[in-house]
PDB file of N, CA and C in Angstrom:
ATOM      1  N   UNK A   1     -23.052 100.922  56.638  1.00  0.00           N
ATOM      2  CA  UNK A   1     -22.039 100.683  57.651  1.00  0.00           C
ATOM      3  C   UNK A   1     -22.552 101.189  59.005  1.00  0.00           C
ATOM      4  N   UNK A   2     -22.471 100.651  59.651  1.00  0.00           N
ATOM      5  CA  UNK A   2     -22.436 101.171  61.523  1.00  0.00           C
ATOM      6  C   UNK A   2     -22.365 102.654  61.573  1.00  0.00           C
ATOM      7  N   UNK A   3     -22.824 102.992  62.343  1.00  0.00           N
ATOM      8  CA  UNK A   3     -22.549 104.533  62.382  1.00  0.00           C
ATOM      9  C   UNK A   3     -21.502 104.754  63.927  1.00  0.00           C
ATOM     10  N   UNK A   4     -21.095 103.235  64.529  1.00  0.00           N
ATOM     11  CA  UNK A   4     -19.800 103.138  65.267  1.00  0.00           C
ATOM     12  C   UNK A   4     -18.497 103.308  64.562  1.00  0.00           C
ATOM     13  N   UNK A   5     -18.211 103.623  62.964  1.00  0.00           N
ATOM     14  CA  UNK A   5     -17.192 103.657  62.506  1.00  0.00           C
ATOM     15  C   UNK A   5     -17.123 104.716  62.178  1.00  0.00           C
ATOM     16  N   UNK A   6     -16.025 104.664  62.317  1.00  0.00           N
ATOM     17  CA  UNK A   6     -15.128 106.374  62.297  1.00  0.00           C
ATOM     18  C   UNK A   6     -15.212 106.969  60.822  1.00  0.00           C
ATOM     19  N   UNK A   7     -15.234 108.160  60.327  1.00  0.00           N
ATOM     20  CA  UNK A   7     -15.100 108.640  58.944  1.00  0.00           C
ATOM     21  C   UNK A   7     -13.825 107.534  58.387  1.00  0.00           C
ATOM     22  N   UNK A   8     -12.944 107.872  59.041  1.00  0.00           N
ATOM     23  CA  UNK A   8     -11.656 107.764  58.000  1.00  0.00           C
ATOM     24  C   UNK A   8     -11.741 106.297  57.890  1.00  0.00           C
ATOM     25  N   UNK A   9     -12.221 105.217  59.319  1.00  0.00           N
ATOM     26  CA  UNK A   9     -12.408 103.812  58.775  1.00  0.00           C
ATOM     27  C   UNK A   9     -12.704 103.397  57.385  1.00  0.00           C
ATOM     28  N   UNK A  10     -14.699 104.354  57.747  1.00  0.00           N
ATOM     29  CA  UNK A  10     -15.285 104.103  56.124  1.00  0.00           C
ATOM     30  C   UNK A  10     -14.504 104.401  55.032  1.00  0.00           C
ATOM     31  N   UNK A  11     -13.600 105.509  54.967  1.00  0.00           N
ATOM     32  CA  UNK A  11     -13.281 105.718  53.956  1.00  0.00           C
ATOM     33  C   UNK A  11     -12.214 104.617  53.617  1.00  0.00           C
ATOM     34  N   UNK A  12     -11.479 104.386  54.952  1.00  0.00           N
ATOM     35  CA  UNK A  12     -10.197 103.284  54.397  1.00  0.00           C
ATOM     36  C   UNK A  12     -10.721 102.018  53.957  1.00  0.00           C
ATOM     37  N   UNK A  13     -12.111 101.701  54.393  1.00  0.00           N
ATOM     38  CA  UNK A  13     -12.641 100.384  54.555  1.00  0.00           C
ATOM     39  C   UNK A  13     -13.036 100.639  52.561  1.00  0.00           C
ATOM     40  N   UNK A  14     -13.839 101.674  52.150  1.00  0.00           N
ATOM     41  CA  UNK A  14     -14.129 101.787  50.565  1.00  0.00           C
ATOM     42  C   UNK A  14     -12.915 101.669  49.564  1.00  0.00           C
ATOM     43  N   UNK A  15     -12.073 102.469  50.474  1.00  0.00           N
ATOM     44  CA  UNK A  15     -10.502 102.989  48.930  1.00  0.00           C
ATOM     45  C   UNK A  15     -10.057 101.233  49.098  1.00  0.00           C
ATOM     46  N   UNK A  16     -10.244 100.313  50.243  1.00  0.00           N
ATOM     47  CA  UNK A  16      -9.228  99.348  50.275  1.00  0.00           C
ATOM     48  C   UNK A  16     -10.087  98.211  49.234  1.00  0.00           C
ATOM     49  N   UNK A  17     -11.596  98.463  49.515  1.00  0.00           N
ATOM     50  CA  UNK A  17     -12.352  97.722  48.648  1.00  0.00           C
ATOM     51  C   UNK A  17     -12.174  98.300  47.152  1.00  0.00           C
ATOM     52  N   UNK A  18     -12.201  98.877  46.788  1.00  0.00           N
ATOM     53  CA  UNK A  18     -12.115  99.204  45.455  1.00  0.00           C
ATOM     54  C   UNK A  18     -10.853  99.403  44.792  1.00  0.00           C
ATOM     55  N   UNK A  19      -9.421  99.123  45.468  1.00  0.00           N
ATOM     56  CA  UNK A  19      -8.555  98.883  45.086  1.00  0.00           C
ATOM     57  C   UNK A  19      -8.408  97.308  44.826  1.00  0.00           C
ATOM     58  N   UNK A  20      -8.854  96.192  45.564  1.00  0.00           N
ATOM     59  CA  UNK A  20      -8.736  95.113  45.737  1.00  0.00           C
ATOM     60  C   UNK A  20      -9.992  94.531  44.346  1.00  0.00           C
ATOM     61  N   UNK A  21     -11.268  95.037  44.140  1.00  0.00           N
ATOM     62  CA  UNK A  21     -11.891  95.036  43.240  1.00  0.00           C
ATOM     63  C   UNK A  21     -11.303  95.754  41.563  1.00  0.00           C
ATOM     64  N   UNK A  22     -10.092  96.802  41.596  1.00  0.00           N
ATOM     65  CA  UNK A  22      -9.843  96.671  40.382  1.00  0.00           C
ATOM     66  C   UNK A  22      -8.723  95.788  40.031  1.00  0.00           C
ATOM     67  N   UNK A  23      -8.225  95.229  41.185  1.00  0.00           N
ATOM     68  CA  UNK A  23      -7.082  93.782  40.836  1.00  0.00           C
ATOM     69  C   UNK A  23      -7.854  92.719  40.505  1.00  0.00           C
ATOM     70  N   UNK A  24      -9.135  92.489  40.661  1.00  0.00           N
ATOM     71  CA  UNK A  24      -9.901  91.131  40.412  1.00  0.00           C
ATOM     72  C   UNK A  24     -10.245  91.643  39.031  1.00  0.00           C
ATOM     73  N   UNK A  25     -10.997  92.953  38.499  1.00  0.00           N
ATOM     74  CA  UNK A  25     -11.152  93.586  37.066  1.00  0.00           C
ATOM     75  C   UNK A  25      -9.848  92.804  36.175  1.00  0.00           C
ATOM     76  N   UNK A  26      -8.705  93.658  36.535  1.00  0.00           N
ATOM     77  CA  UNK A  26      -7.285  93.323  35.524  1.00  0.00           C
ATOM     78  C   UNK A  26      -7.385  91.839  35.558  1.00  0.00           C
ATOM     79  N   UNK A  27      -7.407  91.464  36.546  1.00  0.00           N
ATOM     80  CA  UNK A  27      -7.432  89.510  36.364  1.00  0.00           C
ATOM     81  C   UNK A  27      -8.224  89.201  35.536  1.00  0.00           C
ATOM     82  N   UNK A  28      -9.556  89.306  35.887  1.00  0.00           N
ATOM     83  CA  UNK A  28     -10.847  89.003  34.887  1.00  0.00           C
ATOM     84  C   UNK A  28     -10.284  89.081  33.565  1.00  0.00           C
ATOM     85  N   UNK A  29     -10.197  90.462  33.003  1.00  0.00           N
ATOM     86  CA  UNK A  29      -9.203  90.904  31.632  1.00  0.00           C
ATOM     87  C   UNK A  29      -8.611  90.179  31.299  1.00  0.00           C
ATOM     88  N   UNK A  30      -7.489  89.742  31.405  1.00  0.00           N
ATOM     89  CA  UNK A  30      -6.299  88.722  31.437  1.00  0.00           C
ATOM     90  C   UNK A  30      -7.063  87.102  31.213  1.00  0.00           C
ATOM     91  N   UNK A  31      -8.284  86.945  31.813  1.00  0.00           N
ATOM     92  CA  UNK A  31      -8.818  85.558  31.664  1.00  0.00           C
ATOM     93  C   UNK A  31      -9.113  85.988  30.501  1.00  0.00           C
ATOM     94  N   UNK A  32     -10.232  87.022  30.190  1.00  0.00           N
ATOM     95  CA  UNK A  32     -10.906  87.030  28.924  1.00  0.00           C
ATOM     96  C   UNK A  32     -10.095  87.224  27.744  1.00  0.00           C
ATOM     97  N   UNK A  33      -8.680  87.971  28.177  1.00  0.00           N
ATOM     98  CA  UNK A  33      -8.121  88.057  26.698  1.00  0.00           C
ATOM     99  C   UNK A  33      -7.624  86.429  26.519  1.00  0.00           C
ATOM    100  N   UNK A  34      -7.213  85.323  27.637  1.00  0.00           N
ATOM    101  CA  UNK A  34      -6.784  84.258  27.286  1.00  0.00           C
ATOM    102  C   UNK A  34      -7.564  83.371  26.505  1.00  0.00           C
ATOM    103  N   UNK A  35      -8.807  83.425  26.974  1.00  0.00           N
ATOM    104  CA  UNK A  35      -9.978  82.869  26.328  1.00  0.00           C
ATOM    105  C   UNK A  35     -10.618  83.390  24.578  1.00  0.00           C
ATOM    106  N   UNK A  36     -10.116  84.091  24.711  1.00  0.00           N
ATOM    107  CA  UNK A  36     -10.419  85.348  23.440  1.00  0.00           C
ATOM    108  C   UNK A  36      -9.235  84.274  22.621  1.00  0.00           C
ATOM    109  N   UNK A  37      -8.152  84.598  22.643  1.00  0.00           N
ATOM    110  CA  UNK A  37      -7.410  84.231  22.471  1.00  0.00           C
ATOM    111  C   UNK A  37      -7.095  82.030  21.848  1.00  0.00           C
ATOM    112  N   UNK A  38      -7.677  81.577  22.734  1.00  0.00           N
ATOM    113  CA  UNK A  38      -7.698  80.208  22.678  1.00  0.00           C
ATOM    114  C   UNK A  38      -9.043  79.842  21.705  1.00  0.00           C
ATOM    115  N   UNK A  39      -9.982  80.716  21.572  1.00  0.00           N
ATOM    116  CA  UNK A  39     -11.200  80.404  20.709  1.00  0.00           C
ATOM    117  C   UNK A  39     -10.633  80.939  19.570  1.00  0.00           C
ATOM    118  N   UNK A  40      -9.799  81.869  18.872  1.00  0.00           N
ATOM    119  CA  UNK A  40      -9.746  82.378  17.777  1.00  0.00           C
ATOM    120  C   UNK A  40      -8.843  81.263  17.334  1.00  0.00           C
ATOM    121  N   UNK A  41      -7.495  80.159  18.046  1.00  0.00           N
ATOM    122  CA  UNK A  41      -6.448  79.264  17.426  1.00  0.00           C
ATOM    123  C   UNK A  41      -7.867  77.864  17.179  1.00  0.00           C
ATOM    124  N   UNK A  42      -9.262  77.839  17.868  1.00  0.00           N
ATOM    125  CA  UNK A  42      -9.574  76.627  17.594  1.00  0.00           C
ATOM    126  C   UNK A  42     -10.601  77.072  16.295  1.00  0.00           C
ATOM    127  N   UNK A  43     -10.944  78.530  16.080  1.00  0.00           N
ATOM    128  CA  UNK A  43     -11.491  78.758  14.966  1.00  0.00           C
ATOM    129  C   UNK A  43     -10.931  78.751  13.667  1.00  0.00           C
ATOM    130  N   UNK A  44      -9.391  78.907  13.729  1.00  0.00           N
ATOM    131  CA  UNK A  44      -8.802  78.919  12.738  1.00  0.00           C
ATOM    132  C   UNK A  44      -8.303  77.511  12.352  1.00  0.00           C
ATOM    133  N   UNK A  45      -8.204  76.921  13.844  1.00  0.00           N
ATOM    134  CA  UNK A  45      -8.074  75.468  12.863  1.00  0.00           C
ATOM    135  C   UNK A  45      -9.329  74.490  12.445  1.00  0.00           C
ATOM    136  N   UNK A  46     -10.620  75.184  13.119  1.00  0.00           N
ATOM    137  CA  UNK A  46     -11.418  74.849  11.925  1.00  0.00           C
ATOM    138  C   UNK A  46     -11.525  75.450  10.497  1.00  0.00           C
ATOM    139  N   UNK A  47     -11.373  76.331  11.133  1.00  0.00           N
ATOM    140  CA  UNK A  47     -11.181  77.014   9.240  1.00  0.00           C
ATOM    141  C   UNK A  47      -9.964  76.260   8.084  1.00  0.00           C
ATOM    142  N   UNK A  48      -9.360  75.803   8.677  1.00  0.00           N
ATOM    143  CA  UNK A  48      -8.292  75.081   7.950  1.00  0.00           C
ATOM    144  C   UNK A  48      -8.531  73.713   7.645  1.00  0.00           C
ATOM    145  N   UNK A  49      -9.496  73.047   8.804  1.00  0.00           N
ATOM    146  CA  UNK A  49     -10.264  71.836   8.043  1.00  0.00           C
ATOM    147  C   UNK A  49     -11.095  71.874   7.019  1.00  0.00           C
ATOM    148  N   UNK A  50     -11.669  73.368   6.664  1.00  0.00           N
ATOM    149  CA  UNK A  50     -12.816  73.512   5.806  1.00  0.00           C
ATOM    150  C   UNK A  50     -13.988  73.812   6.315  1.00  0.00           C
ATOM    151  N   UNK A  51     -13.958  73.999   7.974  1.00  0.00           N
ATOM    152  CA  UNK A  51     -15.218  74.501   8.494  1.00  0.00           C
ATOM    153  C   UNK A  51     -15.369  75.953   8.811  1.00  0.00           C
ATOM    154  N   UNK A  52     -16.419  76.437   8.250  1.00  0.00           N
ATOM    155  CA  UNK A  52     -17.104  78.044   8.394  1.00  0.00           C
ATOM    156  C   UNK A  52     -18.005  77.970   8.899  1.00  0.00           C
ATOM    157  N   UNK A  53     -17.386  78.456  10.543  1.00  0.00           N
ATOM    158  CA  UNK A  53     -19.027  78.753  11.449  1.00  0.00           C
ATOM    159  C   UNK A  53     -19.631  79.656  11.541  1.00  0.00           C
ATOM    160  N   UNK A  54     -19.102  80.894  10.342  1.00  0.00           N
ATOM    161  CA  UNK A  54     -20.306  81.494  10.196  1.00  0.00           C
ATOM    162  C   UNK A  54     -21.119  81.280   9.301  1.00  0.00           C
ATOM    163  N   UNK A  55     -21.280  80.589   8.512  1.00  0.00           N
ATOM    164  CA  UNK A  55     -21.763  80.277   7.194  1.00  0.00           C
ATOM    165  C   UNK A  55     -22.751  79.063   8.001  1.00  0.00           C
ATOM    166  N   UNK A  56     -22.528  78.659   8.859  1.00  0.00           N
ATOM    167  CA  UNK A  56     -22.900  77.401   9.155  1.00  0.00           C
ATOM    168  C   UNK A  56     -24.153  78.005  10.244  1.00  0.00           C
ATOM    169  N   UNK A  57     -23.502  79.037  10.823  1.00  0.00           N
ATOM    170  CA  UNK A  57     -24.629  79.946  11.802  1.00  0.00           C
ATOM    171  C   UNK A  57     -25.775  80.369  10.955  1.00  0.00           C
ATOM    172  N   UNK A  58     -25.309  80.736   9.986  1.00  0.00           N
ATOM    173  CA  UNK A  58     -26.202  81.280   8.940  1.00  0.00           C
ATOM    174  C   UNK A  58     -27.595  80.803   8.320  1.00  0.00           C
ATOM    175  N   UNK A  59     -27.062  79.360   8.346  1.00  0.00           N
ATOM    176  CA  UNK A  59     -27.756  78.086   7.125  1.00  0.00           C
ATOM    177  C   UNK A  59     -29.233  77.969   8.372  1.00  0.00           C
ATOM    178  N   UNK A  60     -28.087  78.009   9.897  1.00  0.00           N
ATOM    179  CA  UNK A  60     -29.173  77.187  10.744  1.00  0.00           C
ATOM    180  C   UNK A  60     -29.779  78.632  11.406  1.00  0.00           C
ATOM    181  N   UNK A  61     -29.532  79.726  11.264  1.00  0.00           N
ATOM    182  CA  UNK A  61     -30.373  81.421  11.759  1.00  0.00           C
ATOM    183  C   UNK A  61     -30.099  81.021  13.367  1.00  0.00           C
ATOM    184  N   UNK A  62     -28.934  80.606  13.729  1.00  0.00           N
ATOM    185  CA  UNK A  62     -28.950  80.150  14.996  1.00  0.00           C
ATOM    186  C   UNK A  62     -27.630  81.019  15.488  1.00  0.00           C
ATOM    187  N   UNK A  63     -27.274  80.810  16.807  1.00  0.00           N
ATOM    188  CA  UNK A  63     -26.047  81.972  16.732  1.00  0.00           C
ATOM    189  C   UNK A  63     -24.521  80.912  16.975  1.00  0.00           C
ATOM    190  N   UNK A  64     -23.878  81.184  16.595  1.00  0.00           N
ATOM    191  CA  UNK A  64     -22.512  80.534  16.252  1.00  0.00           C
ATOM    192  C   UNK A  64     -22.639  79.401  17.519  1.00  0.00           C
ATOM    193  N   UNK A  65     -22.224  80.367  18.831  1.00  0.00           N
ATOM    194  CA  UNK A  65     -22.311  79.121  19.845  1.00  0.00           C
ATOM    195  C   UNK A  65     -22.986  77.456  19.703  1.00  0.00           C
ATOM    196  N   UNK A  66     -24.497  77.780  18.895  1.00  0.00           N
ATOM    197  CA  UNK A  66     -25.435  76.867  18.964  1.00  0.00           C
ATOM    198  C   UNK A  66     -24.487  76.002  17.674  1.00  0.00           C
ATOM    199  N   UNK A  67     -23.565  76.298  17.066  1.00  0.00           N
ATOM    200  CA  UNK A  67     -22.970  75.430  15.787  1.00  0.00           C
ATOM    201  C   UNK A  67     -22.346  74.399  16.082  1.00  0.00           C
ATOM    202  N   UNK A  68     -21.568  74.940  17.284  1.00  0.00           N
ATOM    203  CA  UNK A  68     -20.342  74.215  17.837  1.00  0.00           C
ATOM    204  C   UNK A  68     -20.624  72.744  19.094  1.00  0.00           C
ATOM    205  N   UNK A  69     -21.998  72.696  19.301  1.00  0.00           N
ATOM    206  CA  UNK A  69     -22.802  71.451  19.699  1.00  0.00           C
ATOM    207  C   UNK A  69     -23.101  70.213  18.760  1.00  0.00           C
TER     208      UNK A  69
END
Protein backbone atom coordinates (compact mmCIF):
# COMPACT_ATOMS: atom_id res chain seq x y z
CA UNK A 1 0.00 0.00 0.00
CA UNK A 2 1.18 3.72 -0.44
CA UNK A 3 2.85 4.86 2.38
CA UNK A 4 0.27 8.13 1.68
CA UNK A 5 -2.27 6.09 3.70
CA UNK A 6 -2.98 6.62 7.00
CA UNK A 7 -2.58 3.61 9.67
CA UNK A 8 -6.17 3.37 10.43
CA UNK A 9 -7.06 3.55 6.43
CA UNK A 10 -4.80 0.37 6.04
CA UNK A 11 -6.24 -1.12 8.69
CA UNK A 12 -9.95 -0.25 7.65
CA UNK A 13 -8.99 -0.94 4.04
CA UNK A 14 -7.70 -5.00 5.45
CA UNK A 15 -10.68 -5.65 8.27
CA UNK A 16 -13.15 -4.44 5.26
CA UNK A 17 -11.33 -6.87 2.86
CA UNK A 18 -11.41 -9.77 4.87
CA UNK A 19 -14.78 -9.36 6.07
CA UNK A 20 -16.12 -9.16 2.49
CA UNK A 21 -13.75 -12.29 1.63
CA UNK A 22 -15.33 -14.44 4.44
CA UNK A 23 -18.95 -13.68 2.86
CA UNK A 24 -17.63 -14.98 -0.57
CA UNK A 25 -16.01 -18.26 1.76
CA UNK A 26 -19.81 -18.92 3.35
CA UNK A 27 -21.17 -18.52 -0.29
CA UNK A 28 -18.58 -20.77 -1.83
CA UNK A 29 -19.75 -23.36 1.13
CA UNK A 30 -23.30 -23.13 0.36
CA UNK A 31 -22.37 -23.79 -3.53
CA UNK A 32 -20.32 -26.76 -2.52
CA UNK A 33 -22.72 -28.20 -0.08
CA UNK A 34 -25.44 -27.71 -3.07
CA UNK A 35 -23.34 -29.49 -5.42
CA UNK A 36 -22.35 -32.14 -2.83
CA UNK A 37 -25.66 -32.52 -2.46
CA UNK A 38 -27.09 -32.80 -6.22
CA UNK A 39 -24.20 -35.46 -7.07
CA UNK A 40 -25.12 -37.78 -4.18
CA UNK A 41 -29.44 -37.71 -5.60
CA UNK A 42 -27.76 -38.51 -9.25
CA UNK A 43 -25.56 -41.26 -7.61
CA UNK A 44 -28.24 -42.81 -5.98
CA UNK A 45 -30.34 -42.88 -8.82
CA UNK A 46 -27.78 -44.59 -10.53
CA UNK A 47 -27.49 -46.92 -7.99
CA UNK A 48 -31.10 -47.73 -8.34
CA UNK A 49 -30.71 -48.41 -12.06
CA UNK A 50 -28.08 -50.97 -11.15
CA UNK A 51 -25.09 -48.80 -11.71
CA UNK A 52 -21.92 -48.96 -9.26
CA UNK A 53 -19.42 -46.35 -9.95
CA UNK A 54 -17.31 -47.57 -7.76
CA UNK A 55 -17.01 -50.93 -8.88
CA UNK A 56 -16.91 -49.58 -12.28
CA UNK A 57 -13.86 -47.14 -11.17
CA UNK A 58 -12.35 -50.13 -10.07
CA UNK A 59 -12.62 -52.56 -13.22
CA UNK A 60 -11.16 -49.45 -15.26
CA UNK A 61 -8.13 -48.31 -12.12
CA UNK A 62 -9.42 -44.98 -13.30
CA UNK A 63 -10.95 -42.47 -10.83
CA UNK A 64 -14.79 -42.29 -10.63
CA UNK A 65 -14.99 -38.91 -12.48
CA UNK A 66 -13.31 -40.68 -15.59
CA UNK A 67 -16.63 -43.36 -15.31
CA UNK A 68 -19.16 -40.91 -15.74
CA UNK A 69 -17.85 -39.94 -19.54
Amino acid sequence: MPKDISKDEQVGFHKGSLTTLAKEREEMLKILSIVEQLMQMHIKGLQELGIDLQKESQKSKKPIEDSLK
